[in-house]
N, C-alpha and C. Protein backbone atom coordinates (compact mmCIF):
# COMPACT_ATOMS: atom_id res chain seq x y z
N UNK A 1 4.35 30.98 16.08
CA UNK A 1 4.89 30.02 15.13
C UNK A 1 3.74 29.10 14.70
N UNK A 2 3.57 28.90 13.60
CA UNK A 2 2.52 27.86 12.72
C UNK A 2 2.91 26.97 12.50
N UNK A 3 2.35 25.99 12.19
CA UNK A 3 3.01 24.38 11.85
C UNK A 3 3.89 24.23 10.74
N UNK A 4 3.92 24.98 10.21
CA UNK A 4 4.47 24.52 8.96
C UNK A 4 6.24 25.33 9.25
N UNK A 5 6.02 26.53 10.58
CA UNK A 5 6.97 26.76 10.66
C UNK A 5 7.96 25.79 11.38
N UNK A 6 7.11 25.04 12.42
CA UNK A 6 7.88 23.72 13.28
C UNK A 6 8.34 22.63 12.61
N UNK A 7 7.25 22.77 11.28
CA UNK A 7 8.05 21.71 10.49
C UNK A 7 9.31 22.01 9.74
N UNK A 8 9.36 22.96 9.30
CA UNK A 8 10.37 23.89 8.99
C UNK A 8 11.50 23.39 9.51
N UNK A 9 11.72 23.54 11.27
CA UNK A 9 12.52 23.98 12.59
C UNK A 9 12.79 22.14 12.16
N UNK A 10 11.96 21.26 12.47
CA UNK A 10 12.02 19.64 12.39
C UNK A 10 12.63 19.32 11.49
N UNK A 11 12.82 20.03 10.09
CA UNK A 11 13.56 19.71 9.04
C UNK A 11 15.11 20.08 9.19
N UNK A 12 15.25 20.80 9.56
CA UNK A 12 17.02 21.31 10.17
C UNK A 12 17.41 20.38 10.64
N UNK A 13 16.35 19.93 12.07
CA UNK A 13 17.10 18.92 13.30
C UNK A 13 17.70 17.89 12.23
N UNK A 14 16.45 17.55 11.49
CA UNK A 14 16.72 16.01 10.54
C UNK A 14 17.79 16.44 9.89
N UNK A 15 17.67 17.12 9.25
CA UNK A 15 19.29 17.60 8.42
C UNK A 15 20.98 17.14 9.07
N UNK A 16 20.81 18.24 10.19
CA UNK A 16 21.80 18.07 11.09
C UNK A 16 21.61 16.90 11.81
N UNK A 17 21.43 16.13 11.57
CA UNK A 17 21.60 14.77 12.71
C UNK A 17 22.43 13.92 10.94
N UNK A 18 22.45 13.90 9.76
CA UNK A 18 24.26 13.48 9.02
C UNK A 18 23.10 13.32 7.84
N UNK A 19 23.98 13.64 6.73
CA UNK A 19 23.56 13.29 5.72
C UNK A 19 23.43 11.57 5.43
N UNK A 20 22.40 10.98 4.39
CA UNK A 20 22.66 9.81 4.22
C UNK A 20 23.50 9.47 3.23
N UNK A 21 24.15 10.39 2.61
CA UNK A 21 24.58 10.26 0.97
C UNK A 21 23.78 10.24 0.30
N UNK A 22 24.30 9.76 -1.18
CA UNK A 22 23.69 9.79 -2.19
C UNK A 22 22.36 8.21 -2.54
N UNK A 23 21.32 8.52 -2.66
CA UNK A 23 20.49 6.91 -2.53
C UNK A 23 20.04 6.94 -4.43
N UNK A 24 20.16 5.87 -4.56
CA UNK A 24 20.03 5.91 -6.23
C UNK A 24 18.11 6.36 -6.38
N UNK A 25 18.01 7.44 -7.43
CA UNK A 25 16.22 7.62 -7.80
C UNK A 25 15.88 6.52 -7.35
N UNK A 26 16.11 5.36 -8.28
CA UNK A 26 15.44 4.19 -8.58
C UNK A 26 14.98 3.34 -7.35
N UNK A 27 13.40 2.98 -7.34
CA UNK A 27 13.69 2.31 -5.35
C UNK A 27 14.09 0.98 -5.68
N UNK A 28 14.70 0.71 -4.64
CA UNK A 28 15.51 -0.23 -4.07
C UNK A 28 14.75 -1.67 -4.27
N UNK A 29 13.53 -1.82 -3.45
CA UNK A 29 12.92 -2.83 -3.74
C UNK A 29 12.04 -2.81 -5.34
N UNK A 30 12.09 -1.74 -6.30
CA UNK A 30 10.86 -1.80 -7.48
C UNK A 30 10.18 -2.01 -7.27
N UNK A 31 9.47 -1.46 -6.31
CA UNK A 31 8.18 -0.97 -5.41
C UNK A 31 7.82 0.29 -5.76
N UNK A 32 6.37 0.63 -6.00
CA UNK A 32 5.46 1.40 -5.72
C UNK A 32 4.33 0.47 -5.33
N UNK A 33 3.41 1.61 -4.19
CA UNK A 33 2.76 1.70 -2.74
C UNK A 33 2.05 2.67 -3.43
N UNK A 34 0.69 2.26 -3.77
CA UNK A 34 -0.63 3.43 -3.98
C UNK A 34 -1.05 2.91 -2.48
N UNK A 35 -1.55 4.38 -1.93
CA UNK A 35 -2.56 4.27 -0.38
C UNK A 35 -3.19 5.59 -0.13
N UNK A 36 -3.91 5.68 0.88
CA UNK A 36 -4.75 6.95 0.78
C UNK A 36 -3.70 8.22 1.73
N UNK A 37 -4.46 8.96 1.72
CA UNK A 37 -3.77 10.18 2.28
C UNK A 37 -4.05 10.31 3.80
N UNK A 38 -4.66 8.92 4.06
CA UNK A 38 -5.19 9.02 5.74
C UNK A 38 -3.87 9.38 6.52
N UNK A 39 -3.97 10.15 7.73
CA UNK A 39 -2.97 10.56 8.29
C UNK A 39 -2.62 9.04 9.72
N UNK A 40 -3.49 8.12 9.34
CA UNK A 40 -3.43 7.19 10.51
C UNK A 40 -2.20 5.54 9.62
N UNK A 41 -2.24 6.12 8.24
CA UNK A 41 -1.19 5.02 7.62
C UNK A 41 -0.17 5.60 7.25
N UNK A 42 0.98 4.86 8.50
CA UNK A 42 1.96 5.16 8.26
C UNK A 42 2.66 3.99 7.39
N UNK A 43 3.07 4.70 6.47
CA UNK A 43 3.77 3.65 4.92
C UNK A 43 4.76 3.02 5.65
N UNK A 44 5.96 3.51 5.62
CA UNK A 44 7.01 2.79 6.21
C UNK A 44 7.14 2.49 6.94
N UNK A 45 6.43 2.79 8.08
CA UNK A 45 6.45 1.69 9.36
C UNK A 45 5.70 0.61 9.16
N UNK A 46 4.67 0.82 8.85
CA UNK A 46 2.89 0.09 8.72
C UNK A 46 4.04 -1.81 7.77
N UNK A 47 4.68 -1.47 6.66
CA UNK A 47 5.52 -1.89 5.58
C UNK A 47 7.01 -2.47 5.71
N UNK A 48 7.34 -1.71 7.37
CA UNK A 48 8.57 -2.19 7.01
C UNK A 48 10.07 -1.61 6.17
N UNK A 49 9.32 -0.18 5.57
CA UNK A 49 10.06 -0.23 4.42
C UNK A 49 10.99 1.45 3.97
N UNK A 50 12.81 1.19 4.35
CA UNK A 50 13.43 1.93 4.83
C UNK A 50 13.59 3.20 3.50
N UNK A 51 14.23 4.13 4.00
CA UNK A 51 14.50 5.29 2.87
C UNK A 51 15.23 5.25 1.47
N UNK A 52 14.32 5.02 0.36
CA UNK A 52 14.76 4.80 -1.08
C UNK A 52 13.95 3.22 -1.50
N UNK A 53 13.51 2.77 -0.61
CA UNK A 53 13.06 1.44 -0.75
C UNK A 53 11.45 1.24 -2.51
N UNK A 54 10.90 2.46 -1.73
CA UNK A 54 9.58 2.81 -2.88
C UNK A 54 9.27 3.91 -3.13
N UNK A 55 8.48 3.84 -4.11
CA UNK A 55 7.53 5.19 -4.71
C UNK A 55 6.75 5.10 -3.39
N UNK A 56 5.86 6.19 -3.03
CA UNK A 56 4.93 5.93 -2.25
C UNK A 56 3.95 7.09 -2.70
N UNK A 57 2.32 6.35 -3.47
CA UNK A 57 1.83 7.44 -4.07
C UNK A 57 0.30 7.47 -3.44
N UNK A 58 0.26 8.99 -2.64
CA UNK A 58 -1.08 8.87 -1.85
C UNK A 58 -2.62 9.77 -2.38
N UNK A 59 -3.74 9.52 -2.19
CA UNK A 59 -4.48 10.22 -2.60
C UNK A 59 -5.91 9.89 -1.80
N UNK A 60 -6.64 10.76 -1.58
CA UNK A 60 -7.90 10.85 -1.22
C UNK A 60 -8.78 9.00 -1.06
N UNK A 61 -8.44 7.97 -0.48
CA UNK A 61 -9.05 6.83 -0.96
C UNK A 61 -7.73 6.21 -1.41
N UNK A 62 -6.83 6.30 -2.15
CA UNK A 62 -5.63 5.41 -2.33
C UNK A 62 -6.62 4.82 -4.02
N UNK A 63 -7.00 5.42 -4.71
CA UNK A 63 -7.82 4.90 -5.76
C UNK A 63 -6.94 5.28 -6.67
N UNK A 64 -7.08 4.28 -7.95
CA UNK A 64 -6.44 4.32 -9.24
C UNK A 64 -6.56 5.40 -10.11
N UNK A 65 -6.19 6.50 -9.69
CA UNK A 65 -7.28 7.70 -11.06
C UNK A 65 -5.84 7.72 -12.41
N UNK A 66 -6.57 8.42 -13.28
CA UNK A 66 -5.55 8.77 -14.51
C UNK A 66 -4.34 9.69 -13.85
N UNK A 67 -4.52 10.25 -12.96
CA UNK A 67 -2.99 10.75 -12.43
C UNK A 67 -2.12 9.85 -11.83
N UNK A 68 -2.64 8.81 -10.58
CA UNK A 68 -1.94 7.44 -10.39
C UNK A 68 -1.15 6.49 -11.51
N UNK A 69 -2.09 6.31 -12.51
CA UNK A 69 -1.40 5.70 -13.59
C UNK A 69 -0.29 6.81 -14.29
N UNK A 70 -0.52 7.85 -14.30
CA UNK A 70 0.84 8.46 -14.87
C UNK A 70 2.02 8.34 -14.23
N UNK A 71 1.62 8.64 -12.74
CA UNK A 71 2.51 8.39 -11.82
C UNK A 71 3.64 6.96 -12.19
N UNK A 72 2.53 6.27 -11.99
CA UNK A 72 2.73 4.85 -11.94
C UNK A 72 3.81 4.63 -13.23
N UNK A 73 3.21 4.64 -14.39
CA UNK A 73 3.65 4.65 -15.44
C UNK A 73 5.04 5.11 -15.71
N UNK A 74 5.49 6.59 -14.82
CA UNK A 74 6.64 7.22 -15.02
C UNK A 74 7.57 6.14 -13.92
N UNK A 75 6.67 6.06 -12.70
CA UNK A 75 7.58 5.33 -11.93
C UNK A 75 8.44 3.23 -12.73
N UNK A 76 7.55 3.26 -13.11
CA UNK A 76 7.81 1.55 -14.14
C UNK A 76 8.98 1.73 -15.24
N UNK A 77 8.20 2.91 -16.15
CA UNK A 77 9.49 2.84 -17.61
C UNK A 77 10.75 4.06 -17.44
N UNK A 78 10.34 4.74 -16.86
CA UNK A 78 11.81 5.41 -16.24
C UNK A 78 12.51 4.79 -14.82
N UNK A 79 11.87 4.38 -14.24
CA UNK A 79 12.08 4.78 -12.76
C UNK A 79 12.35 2.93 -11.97
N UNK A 80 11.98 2.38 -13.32
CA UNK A 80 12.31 0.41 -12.77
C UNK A 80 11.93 -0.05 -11.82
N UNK A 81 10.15 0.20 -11.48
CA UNK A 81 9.61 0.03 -10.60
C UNK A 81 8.90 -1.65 -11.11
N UNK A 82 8.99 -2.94 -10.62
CA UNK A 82 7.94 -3.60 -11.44
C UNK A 82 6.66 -4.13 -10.78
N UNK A 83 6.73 -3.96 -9.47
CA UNK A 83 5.88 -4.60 -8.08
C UNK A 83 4.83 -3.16 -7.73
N UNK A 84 3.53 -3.23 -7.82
CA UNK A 84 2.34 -2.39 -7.14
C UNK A 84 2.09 -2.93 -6.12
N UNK A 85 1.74 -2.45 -5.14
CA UNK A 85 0.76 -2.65 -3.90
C UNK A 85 0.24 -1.52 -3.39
N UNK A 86 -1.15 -2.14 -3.60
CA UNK A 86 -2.38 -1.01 -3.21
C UNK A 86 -3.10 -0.92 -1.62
N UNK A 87 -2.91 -0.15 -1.45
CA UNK A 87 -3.47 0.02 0.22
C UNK A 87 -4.47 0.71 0.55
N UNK A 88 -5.75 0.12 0.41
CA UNK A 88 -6.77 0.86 0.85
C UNK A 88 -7.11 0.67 2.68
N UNK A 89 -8.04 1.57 3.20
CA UNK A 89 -7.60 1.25 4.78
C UNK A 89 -8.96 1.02 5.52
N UNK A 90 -9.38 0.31 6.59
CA UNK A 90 -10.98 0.19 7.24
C UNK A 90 -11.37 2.45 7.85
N UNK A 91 -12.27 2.53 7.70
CA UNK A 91 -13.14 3.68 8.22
C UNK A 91 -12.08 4.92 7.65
N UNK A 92 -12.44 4.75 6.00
CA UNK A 92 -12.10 5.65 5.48
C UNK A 92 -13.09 6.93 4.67
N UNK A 93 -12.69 7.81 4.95
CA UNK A 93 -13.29 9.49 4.72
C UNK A 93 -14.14 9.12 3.42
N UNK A 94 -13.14 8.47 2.42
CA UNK A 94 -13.59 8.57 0.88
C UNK A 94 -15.40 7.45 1.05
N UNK A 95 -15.47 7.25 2.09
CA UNK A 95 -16.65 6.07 2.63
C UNK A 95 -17.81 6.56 3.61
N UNK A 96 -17.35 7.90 3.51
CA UNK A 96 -18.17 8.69 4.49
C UNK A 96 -19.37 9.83 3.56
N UNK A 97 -19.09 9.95 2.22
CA UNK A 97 -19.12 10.57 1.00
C UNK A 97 -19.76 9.86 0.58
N UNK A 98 -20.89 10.82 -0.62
CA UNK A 98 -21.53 10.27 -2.25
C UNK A 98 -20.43 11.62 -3.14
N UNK A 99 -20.20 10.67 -4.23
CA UNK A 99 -19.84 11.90 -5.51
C UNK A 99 -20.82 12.60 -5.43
N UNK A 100 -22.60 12.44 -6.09
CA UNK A 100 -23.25 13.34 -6.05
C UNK A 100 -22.98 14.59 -5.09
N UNK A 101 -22.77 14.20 -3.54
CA UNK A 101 -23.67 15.28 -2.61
C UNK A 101 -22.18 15.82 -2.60
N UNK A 102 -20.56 15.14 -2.40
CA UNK A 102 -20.00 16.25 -2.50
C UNK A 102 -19.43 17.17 -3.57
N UNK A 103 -19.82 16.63 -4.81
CA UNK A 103 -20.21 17.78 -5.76
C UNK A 103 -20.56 18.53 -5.63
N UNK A 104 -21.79 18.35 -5.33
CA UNK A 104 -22.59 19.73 -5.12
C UNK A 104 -22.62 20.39 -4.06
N UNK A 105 -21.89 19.86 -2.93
CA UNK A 105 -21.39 21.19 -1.78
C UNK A 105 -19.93 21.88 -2.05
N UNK A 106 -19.36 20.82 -3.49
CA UNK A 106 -18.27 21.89 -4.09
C UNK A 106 -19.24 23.17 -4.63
N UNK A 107 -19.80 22.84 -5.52
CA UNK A 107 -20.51 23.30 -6.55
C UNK A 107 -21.40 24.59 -5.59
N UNK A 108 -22.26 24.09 -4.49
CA UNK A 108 -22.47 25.51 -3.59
C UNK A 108 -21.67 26.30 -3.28
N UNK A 109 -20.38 25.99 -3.00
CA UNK A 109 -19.67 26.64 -2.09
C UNK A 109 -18.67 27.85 -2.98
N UNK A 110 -18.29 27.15 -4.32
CA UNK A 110 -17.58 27.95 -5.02
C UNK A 110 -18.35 28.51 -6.28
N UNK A 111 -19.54 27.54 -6.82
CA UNK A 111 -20.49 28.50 -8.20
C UNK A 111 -19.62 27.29 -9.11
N UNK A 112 -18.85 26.14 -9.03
CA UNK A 112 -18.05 25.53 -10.10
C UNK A 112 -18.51 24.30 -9.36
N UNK A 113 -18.69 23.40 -10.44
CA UNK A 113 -18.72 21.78 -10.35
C UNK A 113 -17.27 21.60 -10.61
N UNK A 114 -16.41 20.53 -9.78
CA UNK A 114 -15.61 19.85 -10.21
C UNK A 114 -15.08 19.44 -11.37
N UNK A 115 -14.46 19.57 -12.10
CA UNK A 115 -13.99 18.81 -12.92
C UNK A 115 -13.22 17.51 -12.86
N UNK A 116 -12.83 17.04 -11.52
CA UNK A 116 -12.30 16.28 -11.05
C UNK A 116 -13.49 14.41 -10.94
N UNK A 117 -12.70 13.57 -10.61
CA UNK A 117 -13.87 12.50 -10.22
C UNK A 117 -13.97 12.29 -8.61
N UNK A 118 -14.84 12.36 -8.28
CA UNK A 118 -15.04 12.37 -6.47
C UNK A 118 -14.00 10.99 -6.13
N UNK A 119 -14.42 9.45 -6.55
CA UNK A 119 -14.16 8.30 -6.77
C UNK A 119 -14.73 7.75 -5.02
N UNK A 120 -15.94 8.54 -4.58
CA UNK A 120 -16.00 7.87 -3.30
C UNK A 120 -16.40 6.35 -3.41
N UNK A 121 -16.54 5.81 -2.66
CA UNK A 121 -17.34 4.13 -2.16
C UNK A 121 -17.32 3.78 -1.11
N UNK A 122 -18.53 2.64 -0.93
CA UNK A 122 -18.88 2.20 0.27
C UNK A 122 -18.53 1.09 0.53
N UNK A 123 -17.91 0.07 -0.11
CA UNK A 123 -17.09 -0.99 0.18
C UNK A 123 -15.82 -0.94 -0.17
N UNK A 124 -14.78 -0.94 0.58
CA UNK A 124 -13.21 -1.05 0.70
C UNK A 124 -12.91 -2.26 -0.16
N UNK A 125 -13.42 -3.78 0.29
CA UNK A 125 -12.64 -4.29 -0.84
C UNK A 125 -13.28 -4.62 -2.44
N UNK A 126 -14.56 -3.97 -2.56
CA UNK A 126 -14.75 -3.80 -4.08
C UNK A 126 -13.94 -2.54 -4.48
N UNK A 127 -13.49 -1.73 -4.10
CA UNK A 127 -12.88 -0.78 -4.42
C UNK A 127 -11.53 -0.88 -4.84
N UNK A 128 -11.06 -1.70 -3.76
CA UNK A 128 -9.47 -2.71 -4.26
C UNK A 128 -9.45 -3.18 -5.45
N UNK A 129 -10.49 -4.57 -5.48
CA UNK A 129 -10.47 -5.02 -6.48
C UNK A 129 -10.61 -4.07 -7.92
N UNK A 130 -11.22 -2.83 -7.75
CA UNK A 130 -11.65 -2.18 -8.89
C UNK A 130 -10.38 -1.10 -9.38
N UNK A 131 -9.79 -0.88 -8.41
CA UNK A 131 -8.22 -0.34 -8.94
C UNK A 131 -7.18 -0.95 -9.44
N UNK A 132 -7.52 -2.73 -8.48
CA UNK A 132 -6.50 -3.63 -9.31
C UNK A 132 -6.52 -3.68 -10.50
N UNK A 133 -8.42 -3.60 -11.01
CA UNK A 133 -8.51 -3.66 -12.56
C UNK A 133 -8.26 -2.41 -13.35
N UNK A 134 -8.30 -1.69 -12.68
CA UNK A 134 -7.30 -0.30 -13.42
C UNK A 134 -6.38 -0.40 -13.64
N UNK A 135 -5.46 -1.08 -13.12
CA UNK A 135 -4.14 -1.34 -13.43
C UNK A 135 -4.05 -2.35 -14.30
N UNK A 136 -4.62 -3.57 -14.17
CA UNK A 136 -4.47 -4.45 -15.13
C UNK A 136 -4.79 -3.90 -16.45
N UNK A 137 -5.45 -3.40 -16.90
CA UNK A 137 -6.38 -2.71 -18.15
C UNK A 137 -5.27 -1.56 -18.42
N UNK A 138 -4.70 -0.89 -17.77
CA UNK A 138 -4.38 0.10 -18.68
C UNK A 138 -2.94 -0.40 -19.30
N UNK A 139 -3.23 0.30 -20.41
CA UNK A 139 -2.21 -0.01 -21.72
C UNK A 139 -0.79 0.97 -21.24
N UNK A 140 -0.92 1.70 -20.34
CA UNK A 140 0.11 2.50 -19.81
C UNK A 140 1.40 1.80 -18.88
N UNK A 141 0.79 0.63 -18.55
CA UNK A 141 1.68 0.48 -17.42
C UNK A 141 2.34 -1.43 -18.06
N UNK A 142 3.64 -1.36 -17.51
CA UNK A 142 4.02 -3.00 -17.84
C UNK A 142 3.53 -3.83 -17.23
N UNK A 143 3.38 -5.01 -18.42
CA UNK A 143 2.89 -6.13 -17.60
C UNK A 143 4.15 -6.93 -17.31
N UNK A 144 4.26 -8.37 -16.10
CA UNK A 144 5.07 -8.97 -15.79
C UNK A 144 5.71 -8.47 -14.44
N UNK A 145 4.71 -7.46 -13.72
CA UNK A 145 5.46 -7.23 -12.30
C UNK A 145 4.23 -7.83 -11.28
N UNK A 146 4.03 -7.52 -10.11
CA UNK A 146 2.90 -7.74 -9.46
C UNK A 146 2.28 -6.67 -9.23
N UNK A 147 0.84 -7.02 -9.10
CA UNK A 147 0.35 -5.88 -8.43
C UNK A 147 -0.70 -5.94 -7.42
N UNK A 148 -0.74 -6.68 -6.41
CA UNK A 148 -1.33 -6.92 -5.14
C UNK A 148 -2.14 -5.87 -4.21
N UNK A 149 -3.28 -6.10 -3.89
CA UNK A 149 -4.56 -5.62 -3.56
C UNK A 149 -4.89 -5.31 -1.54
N UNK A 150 -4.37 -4.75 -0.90
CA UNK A 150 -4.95 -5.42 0.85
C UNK A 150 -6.10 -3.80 0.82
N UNK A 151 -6.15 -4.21 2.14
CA UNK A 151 -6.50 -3.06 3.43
C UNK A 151 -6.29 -3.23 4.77
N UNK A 152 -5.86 -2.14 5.37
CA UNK A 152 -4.89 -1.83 6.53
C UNK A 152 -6.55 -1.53 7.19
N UNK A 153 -6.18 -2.44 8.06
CA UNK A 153 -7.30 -1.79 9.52
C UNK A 153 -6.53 -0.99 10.29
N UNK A 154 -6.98 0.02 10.51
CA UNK A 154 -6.14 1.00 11.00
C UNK A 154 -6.33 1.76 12.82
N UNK A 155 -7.32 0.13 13.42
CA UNK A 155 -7.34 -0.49 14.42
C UNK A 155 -6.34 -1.33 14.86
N UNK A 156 -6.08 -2.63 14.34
CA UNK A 156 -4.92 -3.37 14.79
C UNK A 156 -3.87 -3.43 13.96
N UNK A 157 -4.02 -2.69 13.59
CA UNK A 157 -2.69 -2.27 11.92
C UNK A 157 -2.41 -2.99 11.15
N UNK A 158 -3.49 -4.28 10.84
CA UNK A 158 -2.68 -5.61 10.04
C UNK A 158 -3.01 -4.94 8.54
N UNK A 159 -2.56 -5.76 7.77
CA UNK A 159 -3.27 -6.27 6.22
C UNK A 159 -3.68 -7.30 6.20
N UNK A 160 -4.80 -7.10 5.47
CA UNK A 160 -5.75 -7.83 4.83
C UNK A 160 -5.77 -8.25 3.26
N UNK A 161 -5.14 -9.37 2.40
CA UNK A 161 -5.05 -9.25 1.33
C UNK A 161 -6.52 -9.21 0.32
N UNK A 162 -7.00 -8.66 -0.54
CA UNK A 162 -8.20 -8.71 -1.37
C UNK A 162 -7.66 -9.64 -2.87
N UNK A 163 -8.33 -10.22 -3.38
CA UNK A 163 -8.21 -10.84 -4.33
C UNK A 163 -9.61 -10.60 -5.26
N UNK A 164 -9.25 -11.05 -6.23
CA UNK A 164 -10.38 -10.54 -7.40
C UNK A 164 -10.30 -11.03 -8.40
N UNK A 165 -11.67 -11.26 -9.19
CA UNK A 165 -11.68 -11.56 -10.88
C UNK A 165 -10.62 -9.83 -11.59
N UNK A 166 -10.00 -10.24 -12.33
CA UNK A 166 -9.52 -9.12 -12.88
C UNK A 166 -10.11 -9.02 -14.57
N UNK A 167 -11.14 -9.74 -14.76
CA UNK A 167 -11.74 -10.13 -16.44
C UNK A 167 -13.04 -8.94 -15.73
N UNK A 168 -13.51 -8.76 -14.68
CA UNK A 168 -14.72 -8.25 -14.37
C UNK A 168 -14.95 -6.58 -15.16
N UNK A 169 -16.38 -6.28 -15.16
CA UNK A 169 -16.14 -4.91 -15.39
C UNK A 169 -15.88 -3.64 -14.22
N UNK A 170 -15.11 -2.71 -14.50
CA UNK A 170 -15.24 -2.09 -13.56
C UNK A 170 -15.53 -0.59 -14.14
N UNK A 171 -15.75 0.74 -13.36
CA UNK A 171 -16.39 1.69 -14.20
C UNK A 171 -15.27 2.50 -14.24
């Protein structure tokens, strides 16, 4: 048996232990949660925050890319989300990386450069701040909700809030 078959087997148990009913799409609190795909942040516990409550949208670094904002975007004008919070986390992978070099051990390995953006960095909270300004800036998403900046040490599990010029440039 492979993991994916136990998860499989884990999905039944959950099943059979009662349905919850029906929970409306829309989350509960109008919350969406950008954070990275680290397997050491757990959202809803880490948060507090029970089943239907948020979007919860993860990626390599927890960084703002043009797929986040679609996300985002669908989650706001369909989905009545108006509150962001971004979760970037201490001794993260995306910090262990240059775009250059892992480009080009894509680029060895398969004969293709990426088409994708690496989006690595070496400071966590310029990186915050620089997604907050992704969000502020894009013309995609509503204004008049919040959209708040931390990082999770993923040592003593707190947050850390980041704050920022949001007039700054970012790339």
């Amino acid at each position: 048996m492979d993991v994916i078959d136990e998860l499989v087997q884990n999905n039944a148990r959950f099943a059979a232990g009662g349905a919850t009913g029906h929970v409306d799409i829309r989350p509960a609190r109008q919350l969406a949660v950008v954070t990275c795909m680290d397997s050491r942040v757990d959202v809803f516990a880490a948060l507090g925050l029970a089943f239907g409550d948020a979007h919860i949208l993860r990626n390599a670094g927890g960084v703002i890319t043009d797929d986040v904002i679609r996300s985002l975007a669908i989650s706001q004008r369909v989905l009545g989300t108006r509150h962001m919070m971004l979760v970037h986390h201490t001794d993260c992978g995306m910090q262990k990386l240059t775009d250059d070099g892992f480009r080009a051990s894509l680029q060895d390995a398969t004969g293709v450069a990426p088409a994708f953006a690496i989006e690595s960095f070496t400071d966590v909270d310029a990186d915050v701040r620089q997604s907050l300004l992704r969000i502020h800036r894009s013309s995609f998403l509503l204004g008049g909700g919040t959209a708040r900046g931390f990082v999770y040490d993923v040592d003593t599990r707190l947050l850390r809030e980041v704050r920022g010029d949001l007039t700054a440039n970012a790339s």
